[in-house]
C-alpha atoms as a PDB file:
ATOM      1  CA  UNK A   1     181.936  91.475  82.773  1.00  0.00           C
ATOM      2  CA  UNK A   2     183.014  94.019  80.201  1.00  0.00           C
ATOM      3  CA  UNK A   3     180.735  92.572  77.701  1.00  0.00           C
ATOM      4  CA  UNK A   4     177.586  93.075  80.181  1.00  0.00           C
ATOM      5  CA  UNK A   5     178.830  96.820  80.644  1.00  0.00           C
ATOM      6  CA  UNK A   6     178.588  97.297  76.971  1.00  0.00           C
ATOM      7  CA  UNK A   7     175.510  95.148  76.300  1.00  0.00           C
ATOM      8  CA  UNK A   8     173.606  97.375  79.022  1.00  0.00           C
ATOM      9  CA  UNK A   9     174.823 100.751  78.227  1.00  0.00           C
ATOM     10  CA  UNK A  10     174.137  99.615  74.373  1.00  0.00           C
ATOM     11  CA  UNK A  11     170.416  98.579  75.650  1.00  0.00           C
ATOM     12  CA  UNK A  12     170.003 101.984  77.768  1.00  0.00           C
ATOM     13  CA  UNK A  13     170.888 104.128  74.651  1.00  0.00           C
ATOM     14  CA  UNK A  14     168.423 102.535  72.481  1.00  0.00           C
ATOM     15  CA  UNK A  15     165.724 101.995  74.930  1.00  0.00           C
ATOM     16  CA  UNK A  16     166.218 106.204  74.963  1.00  0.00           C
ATOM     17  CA  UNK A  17     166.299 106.811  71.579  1.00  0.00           C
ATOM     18  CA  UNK A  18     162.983 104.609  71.504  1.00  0.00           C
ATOM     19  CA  UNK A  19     161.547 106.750  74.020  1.00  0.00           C
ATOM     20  CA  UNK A  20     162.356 110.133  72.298  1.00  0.00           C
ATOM     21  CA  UNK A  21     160.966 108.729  69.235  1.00  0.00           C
ATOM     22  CA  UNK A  22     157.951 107.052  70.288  1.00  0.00           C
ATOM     23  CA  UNK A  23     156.230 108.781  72.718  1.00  0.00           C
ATOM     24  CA  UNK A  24     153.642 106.666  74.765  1.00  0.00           C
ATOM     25  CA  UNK A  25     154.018 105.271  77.902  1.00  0.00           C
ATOM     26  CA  UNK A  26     155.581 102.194  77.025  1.00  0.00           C
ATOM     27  CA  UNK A  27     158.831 103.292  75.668  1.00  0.00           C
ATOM     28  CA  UNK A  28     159.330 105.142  79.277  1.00  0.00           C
ATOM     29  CA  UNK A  29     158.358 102.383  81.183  1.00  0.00           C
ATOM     30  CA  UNK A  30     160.774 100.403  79.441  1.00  0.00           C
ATOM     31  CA  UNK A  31     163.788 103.149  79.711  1.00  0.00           C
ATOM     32  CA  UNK A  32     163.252 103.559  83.829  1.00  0.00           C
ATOM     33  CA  UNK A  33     163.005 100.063  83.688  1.00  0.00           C
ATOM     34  CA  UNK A  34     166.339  99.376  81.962  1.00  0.00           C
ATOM     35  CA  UNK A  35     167.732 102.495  84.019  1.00  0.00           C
ATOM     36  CA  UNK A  36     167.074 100.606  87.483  1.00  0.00           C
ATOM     37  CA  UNK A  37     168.430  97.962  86.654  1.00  0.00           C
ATOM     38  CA  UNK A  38     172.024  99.058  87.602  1.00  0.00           C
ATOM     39  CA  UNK A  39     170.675 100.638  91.414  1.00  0.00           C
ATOM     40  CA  UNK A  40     168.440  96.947  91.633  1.00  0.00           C
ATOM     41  CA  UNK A  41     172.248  94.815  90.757  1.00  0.00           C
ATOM     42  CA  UNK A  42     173.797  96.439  92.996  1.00  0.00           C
ATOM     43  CA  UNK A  43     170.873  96.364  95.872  1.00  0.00           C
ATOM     44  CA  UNK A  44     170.735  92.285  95.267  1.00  0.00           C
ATOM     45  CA  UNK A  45     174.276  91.861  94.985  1.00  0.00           C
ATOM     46  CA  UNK A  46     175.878  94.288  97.756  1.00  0.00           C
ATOM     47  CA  UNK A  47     175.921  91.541 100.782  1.00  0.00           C
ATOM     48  CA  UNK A  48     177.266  88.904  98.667  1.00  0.00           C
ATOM     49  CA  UNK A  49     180.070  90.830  97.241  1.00  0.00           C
ATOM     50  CA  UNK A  50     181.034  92.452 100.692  1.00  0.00           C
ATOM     51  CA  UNK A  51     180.876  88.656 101.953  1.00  0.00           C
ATOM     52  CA  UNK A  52     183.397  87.105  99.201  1.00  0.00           C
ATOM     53  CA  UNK A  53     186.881  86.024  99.745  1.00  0.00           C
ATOM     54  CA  UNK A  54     189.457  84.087  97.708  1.00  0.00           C
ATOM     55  CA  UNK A  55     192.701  81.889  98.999  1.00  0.00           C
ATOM     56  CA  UNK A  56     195.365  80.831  97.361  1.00  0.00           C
ATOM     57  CA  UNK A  57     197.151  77.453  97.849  1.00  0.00           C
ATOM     58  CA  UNK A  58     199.847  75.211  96.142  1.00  0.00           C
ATOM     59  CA  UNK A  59     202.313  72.618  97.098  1.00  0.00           C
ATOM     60  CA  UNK A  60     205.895  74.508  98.288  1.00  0.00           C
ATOM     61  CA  UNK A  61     208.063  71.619  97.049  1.00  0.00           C
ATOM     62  CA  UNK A  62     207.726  69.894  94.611  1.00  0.00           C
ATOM     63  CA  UNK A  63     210.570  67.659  91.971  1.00  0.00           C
ATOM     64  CA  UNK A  64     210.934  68.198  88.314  1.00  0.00           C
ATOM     65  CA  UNK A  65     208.155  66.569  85.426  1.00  0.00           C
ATOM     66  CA  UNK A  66     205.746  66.434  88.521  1.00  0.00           C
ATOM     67  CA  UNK A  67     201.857  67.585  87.818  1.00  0.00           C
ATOM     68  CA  UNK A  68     200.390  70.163  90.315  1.00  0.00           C
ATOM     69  CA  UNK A  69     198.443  73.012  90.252  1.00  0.00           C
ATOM     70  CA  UNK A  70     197.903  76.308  92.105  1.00  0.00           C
ATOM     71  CA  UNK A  71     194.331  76.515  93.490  1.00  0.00           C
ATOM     72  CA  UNK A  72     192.163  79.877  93.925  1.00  0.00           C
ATOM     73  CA  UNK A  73     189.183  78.473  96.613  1.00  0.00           C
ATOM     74  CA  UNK A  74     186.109  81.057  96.716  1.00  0.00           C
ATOM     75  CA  UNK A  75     185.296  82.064 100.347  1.00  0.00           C
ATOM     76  CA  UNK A  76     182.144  83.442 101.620  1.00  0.00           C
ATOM     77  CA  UNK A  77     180.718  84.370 105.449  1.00  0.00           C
ATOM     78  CA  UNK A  78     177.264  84.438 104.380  1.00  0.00           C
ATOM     79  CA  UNK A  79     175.205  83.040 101.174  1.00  0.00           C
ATOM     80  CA  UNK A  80     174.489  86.035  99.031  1.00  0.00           C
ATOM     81  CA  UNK A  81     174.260  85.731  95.477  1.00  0.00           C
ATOM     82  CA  UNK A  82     177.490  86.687  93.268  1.00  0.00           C
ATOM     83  CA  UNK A  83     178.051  86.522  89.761  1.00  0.00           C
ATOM     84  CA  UNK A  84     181.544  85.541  89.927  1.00  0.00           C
ATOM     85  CA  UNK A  85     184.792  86.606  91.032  1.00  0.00           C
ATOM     86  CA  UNK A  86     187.625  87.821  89.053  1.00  0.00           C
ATOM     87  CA  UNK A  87     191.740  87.588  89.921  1.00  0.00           C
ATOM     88  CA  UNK A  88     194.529  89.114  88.417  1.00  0.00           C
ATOM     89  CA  UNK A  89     197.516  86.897  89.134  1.00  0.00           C
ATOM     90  CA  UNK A  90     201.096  87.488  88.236  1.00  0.00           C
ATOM     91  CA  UNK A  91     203.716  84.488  87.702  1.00  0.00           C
ATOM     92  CA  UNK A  92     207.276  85.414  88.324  1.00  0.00           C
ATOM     93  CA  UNK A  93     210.284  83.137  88.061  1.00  0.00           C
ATOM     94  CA  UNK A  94     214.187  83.593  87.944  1.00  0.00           C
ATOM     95  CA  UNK A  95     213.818  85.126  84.821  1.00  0.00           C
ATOM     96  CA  UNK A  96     210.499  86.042  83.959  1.00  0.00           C
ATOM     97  CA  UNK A  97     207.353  87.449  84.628  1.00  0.00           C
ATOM     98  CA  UNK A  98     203.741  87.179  82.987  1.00  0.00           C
ATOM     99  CA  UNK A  99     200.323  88.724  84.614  1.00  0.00           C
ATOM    100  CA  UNK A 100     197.244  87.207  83.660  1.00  0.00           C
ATOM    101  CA  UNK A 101     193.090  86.926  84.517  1.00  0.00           C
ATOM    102  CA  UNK A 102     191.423  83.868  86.792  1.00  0.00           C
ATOM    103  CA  UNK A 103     187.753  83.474  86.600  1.00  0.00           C
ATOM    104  CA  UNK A 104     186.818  82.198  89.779  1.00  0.00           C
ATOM    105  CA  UNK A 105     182.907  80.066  90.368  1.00  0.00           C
ATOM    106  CA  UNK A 106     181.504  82.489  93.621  1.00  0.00           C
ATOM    107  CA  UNK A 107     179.760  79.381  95.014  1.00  0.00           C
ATOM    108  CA  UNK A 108     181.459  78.610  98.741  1.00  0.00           C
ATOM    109  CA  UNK A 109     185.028  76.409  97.773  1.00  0.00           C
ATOM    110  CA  UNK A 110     184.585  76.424  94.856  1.00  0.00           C
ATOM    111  CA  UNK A 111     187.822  76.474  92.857  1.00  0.00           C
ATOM    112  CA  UNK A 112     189.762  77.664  89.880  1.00  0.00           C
ATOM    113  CA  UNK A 113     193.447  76.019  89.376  1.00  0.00           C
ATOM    114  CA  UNK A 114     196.697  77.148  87.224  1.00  0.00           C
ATOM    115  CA  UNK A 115     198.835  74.253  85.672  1.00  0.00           C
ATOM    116  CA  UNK A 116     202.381  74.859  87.399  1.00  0.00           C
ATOM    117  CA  UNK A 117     205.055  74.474  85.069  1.00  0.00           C
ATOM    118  CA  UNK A 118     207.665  71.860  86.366  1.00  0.00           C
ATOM    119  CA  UNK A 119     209.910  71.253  83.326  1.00  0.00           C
ATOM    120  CA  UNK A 120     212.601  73.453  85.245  1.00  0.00           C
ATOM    121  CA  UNK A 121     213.989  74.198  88.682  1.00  0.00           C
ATOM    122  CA  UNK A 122     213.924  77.169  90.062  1.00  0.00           C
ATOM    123  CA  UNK A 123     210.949  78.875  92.649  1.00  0.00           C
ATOM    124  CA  UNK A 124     208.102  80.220  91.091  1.00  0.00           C
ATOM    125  CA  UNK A 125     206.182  83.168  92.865  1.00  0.00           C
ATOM    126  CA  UNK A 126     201.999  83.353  92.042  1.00  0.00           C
ATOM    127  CA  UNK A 127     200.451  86.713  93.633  1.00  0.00           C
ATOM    128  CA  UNK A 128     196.970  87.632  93.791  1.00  0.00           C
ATOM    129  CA  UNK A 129     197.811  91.491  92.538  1.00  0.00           C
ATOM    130  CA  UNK A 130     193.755  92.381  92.669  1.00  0.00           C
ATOM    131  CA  UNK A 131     190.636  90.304  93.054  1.00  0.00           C
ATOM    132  CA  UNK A 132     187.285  91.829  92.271  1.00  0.00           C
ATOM    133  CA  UNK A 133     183.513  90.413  93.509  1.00  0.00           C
ATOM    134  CA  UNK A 134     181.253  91.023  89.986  1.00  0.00           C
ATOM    135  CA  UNK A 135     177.589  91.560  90.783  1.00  0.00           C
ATOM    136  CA  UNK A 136     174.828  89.207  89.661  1.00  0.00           C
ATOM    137  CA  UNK A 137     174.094  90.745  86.191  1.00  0.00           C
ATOM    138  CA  UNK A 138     177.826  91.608  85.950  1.00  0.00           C
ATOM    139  CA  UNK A 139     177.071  95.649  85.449  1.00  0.00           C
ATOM    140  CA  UNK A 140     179.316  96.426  88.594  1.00  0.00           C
ATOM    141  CA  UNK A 141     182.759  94.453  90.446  1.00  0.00           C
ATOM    142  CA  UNK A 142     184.064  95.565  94.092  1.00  0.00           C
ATOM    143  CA  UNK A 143     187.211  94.765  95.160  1.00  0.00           C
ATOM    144  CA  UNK A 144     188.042  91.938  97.523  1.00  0.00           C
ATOM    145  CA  UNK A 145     191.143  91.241 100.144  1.00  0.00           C
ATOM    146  CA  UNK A 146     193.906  90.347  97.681  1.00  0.00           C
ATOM    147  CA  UNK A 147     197.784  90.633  97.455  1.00  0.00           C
ATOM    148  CA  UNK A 148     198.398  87.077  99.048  1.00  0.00           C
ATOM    149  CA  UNK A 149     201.331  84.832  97.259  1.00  0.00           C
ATOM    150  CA  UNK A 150     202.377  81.645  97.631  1.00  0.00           C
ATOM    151  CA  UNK A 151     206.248  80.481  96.175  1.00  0.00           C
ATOM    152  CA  UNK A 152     206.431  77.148  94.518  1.00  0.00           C
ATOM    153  CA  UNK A 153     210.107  75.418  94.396  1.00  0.00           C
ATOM    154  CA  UNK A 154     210.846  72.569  91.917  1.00  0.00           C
ATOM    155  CA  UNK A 155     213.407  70.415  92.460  1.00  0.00           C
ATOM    156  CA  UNK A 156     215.563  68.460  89.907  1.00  0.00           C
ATOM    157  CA  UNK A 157     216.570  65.078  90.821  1.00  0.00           C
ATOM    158  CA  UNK A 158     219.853  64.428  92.776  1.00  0.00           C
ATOM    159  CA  UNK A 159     223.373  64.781  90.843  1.00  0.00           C
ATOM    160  CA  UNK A 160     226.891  64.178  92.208  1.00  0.00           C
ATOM    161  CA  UNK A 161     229.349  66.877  92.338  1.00  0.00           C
ATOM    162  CA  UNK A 162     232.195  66.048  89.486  1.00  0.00           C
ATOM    163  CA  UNK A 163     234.868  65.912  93.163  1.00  0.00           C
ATOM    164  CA  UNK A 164     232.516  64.800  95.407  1.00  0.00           C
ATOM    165  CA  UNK A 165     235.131  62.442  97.415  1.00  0.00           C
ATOM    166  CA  UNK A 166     236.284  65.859  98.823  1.00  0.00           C
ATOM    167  CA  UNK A 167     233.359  65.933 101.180  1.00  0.00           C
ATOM    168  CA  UNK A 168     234.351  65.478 104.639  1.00  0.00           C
ATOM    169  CA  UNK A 169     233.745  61.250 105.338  1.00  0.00           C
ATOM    170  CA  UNK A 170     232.851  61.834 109.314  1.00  0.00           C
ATOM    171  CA  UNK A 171     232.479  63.766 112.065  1.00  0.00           C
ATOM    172  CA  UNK A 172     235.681  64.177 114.028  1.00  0.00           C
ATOM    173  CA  UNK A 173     235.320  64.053 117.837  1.00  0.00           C
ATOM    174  CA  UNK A 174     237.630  66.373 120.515  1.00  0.00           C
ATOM    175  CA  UNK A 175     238.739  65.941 124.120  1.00  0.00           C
ATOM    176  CA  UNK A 176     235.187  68.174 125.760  1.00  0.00           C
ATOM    177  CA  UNK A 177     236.610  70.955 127.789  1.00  0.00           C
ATOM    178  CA  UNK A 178     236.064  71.058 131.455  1.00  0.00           C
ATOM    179  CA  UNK A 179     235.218  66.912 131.179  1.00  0.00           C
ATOM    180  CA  UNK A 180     231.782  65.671 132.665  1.00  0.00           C
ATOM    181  CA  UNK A 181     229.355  63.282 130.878  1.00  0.00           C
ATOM    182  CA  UNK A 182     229.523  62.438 127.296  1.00  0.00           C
ATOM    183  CA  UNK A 183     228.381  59.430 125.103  1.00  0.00           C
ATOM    184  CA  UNK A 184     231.538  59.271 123.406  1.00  0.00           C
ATOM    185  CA  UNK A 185     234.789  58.760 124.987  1.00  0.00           C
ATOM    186  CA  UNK A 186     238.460  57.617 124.663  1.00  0.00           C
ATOM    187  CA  UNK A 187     240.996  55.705 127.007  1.00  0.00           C
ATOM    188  CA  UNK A 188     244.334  57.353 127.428  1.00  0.00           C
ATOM    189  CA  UNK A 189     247.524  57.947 129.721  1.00  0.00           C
ATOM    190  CA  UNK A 190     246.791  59.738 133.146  1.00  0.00           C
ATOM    191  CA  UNK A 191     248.851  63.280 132.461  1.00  0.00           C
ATOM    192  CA  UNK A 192     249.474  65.825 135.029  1.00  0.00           C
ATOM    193  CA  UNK A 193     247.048  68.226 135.997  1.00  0.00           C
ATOM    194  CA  UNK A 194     244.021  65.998 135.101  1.00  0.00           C
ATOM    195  CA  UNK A 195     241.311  65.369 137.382  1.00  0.00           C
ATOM    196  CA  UNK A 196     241.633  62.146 139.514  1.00  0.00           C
ATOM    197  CA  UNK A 197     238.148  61.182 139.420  1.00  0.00           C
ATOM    198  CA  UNK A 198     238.719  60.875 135.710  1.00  0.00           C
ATOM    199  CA  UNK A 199     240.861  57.522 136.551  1.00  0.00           C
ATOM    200  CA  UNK A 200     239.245  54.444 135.214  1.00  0.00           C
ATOM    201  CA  UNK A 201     240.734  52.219 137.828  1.00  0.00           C
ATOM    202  CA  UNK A 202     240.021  48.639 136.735  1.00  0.00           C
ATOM    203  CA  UNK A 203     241.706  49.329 133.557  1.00  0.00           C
ATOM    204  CA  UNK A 204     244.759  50.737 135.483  1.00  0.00           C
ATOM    205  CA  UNK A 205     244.710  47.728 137.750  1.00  0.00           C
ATOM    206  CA  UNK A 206     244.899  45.999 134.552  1.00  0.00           C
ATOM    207  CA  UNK A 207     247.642  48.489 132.887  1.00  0.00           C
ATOM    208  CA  UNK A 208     249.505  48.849 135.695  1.00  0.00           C
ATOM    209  CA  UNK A 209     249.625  52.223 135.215  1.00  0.00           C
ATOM    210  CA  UNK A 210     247.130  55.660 135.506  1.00  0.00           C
ATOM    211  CA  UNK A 211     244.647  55.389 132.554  1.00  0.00           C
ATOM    212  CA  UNK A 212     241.940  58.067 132.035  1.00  0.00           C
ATOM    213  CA  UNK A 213     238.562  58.032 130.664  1.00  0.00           C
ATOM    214  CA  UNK A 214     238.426  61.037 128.457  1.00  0.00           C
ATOM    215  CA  UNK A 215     234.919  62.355 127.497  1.00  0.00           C
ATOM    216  CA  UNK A 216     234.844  63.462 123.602  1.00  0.00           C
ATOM    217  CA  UNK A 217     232.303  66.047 121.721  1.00  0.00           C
ATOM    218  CA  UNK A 218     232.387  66.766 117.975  1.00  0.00           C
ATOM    219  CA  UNK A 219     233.750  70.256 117.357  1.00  0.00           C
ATOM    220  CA  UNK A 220     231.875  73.113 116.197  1.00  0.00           C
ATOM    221  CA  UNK A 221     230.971  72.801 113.133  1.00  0.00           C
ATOM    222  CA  UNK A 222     232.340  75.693 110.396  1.00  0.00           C
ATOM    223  CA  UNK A 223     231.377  73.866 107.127  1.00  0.00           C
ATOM    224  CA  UNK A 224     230.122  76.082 104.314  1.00  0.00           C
ATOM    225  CA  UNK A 225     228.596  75.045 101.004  1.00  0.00           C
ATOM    226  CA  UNK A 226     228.909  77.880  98.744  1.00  0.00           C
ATOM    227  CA  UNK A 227     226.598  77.867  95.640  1.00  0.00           C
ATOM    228  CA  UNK A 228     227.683  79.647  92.753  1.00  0.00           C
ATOM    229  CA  UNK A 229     225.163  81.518  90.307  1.00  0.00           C
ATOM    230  CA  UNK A 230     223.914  80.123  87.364  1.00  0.00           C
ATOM    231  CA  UNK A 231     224.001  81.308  84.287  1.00  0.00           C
ATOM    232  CA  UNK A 232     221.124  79.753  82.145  1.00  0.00           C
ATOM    233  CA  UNK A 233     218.190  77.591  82.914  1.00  0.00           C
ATOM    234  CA  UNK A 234     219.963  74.247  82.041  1.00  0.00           C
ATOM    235  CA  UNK A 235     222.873  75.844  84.737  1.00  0.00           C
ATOM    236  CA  UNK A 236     220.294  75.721  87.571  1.00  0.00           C
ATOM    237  CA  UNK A 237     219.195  72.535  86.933  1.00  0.00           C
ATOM    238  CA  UNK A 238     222.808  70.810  87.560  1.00  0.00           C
ATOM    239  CA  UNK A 239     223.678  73.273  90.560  1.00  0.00           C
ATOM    240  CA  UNK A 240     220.694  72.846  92.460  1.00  0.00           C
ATOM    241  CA  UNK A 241     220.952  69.015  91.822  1.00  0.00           C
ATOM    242  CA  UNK A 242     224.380  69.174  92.890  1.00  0.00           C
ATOM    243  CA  UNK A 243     223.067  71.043  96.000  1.00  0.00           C
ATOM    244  CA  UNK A 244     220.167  68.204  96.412  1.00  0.00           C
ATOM    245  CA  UNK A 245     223.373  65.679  96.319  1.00  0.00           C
ATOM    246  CA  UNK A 246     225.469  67.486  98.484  1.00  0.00           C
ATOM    247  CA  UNK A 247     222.879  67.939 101.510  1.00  0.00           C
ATOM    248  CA  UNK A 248     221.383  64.391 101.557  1.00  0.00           C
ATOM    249  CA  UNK A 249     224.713  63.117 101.472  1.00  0.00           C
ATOM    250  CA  UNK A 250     226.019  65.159 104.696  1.00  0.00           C
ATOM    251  CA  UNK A 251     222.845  65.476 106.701  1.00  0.00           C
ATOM    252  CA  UNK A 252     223.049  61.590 106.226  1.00  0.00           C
ATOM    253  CA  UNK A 253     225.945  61.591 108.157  1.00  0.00           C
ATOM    254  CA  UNK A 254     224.912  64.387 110.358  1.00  0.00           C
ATOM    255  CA  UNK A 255     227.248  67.049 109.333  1.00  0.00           C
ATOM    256  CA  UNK A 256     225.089  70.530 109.589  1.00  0.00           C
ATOM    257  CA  UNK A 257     226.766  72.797 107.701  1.00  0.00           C
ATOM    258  CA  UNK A 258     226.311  76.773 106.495  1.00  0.00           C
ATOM    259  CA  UNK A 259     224.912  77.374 103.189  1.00  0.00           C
ATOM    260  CA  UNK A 260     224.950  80.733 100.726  1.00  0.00           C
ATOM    261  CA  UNK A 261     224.594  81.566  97.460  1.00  0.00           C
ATOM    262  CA  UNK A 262     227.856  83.925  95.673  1.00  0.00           C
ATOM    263  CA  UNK A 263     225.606  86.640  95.402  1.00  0.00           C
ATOM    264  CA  UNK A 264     223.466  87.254  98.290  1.00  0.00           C
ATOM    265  CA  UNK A 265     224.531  87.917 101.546  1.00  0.00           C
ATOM    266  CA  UNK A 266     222.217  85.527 103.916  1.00  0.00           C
ATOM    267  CA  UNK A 267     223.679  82.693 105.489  1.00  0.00           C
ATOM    268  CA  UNK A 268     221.809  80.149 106.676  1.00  0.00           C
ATOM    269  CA  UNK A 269     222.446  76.826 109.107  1.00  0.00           C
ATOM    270  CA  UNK A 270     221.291  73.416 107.318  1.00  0.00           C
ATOM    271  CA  UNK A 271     220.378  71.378 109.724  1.00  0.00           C
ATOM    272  CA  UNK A 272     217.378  69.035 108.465  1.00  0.00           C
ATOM    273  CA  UNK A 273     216.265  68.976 104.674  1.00  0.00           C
ATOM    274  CA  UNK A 274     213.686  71.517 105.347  1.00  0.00           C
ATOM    275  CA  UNK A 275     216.326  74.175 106.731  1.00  0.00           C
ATOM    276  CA  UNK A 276     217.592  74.138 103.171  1.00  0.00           C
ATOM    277  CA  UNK A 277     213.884  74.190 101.217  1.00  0.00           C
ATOM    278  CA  UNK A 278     213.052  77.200 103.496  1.00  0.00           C
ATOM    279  CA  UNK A 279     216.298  78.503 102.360  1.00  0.00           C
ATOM    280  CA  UNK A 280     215.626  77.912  98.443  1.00  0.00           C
ATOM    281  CA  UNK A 281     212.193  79.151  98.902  1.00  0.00           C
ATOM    282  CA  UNK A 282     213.049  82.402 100.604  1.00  0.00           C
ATOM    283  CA  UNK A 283     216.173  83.594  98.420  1.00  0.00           C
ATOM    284  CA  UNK A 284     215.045  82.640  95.375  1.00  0.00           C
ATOM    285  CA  UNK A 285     212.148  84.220  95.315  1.00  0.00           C
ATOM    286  CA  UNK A 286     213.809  87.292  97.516  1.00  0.00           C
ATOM    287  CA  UNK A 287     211.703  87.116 100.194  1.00  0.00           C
ATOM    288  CA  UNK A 288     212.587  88.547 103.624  1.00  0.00           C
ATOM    289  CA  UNK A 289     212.272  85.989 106.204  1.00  0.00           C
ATOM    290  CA  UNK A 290     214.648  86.693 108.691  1.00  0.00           C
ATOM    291  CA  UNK A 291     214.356  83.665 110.430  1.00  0.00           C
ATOM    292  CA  UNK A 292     216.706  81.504 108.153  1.00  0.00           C
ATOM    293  CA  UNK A 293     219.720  83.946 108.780  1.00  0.00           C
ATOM    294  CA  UNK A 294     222.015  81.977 110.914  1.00  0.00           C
ATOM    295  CA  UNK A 295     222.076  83.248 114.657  1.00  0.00           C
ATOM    296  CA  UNK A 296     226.243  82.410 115.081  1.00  0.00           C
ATOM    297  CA  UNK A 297     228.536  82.562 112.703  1.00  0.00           C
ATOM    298  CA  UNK A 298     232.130  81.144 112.856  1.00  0.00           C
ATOM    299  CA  UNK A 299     234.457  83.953 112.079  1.00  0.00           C
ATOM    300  CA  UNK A 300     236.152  82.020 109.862  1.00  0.00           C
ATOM    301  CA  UNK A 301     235.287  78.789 107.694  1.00  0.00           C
ATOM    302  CA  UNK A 302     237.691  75.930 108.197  1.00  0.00           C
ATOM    303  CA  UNK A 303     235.733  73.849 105.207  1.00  0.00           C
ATOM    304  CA  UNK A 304     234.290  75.295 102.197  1.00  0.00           C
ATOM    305  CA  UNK A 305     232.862  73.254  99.202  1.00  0.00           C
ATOM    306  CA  UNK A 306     231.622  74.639  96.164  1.00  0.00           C
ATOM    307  CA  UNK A 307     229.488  74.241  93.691  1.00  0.00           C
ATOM    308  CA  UNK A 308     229.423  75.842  90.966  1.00  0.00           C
ATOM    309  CA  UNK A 309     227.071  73.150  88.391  1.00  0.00           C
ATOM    310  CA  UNK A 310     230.656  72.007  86.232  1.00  0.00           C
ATOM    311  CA  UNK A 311     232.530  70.924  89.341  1.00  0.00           C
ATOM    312  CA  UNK A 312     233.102  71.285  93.041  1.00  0.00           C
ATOM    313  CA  UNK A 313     235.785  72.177  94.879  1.00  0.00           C
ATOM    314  CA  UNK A 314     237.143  72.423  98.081  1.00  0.00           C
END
């Protein structure tokens, strides 16, 4: 587009030097001519660049050596004809960040894409920071709806914590307060003060003597996996493996349990796999979604593992 600019301003200088020097009526034919040009882009281009849109889209998850890209689609309401649209976009990881231009076809979904780089972990933010709509003879842009992102997060494959046989092995069940129906239950001696329709009479009969059926409940949980920083690129890669490890291996056995990172101060409750992908997505790339701040939580943590990418300890 910047070529064009110079190409035409270039052609209007000459074509008026042409006309100061040769008077007939050709060389000012020739210099209105080249003059409305600019008025007659923008007349024929105006309801196609007020018409243009752009969207961004890429996978959110995605694991380590895996090929993806991020796709820009071109948008229109209404067929008008558009040279082309241009995006500034601006790639920011952990540790870096790098702006660059998109040049994006203005035919209806039509689409540009960006190679996303999955030799690391980690989340990687691409923004939209400006998109312009460039006329048919590319002489004049107007700026389109931009500012939309969308956070990638690349996993590394699975890797057991250095302790892990100090991760809790089950869930242990409690006597449910007040009684009433539960799945799980347990037979024991009838003690004073408990309710006598809690009496499982034909195994008393059998006994001889008062025997309850006791209705049991797993506790509330307090488990908390705390996730300590990295401190390289290679780092990241073993603690978020670890992390991958550590969450298959207790939502397996359906254990929800808290979750934080040592230097951020949101704490969230994993309770499927995507409770902790929403988590990674969201604090690594400090965004503020409020909704994976846990509602409740306990006041104190009976059951803390760490990891911290060498070991993990409890």
């Amino acid at each position: 587009m910047i070529l064009q600019r110079y190409i035409y301003a270039a052609t209007l200088v000459a074509s008026f030097i042409f006309y100061l020097l040769y008077s007939p009526w050709f060389s000012w034919y020739l210099f209105v001519l080249i003059l409305l040009l600019l008025p007659l882009d923008l007349i024929v281009s105006l309801p196609g660049m007020l018409t243009k849109g752009i969207l961004i889209s890429a996978p959110a998850v995605l694991k380590m050596n895996d090929e993806a890209v991020v796709k820009l689609t071109t948008t229109h309401t209404k067929s008008f004809p558009v040279r082309c649209i241009i995006s500034k976009m601006q790639m920011t990881g952990d540790d870096f960040s790098v702006s660059f231009d998109v040049l994006c076809p203005a035919e209806k979904d039509a689409q540009q894409t960006v190679a996303i780089d999955t030799s690391q972990s980690g989340v990687t933010t691409y923004t939209l920071l400006s998109s312009s709509a460039v006329s048919l003879l590319g002489l004049l842009s107007l700026p389109i709806k931009s500012g939309m992102k969308q956070s990638v997060l690349v996993l590394p494959p699975p890797v057991a914590p250095s302790n892990a046989m100090a991760l809790q092995q089950g869930t242990h069940l409690r006597p449910k307060p007040g009684g009433g129906f539960s799945e799980e239950h347990d037979m024991r001696e009838y003690r004073g003060g408990d309710p006598v329709k809690s009496i499982h009479w034909k195994v008393s009969a059998k006994y001889d003597s008062l025997v309850i059926r006791e209705p049991l409940e797993p506790p509330p949980h307090s488990r908390l996996v705390h996730i300590m920083r990295w401190n390289s690129n290679l780092h990241r890669d073993i603690i978020l493996g670890c992390l991958r490890w550590v969450t298959d291996y207790l939502l397996e056995r359906q254990l929800p349990f808290y979750i934080r990172f040592d230097d951020k101060p949101q704490i969230a409750e994993i309770k499927q796999e995507a409770d902790m992908i929403k988590f990674l997505l969201t604090i690594l790339s400090d965004g503020a979604d409020k909704t994976i701040i846990a509602d409740q939580i306990p006041a104190r943590f009976t059951w803390v593992f760490r990891i911290d990418g060498g070991s993990a300890s409890q």
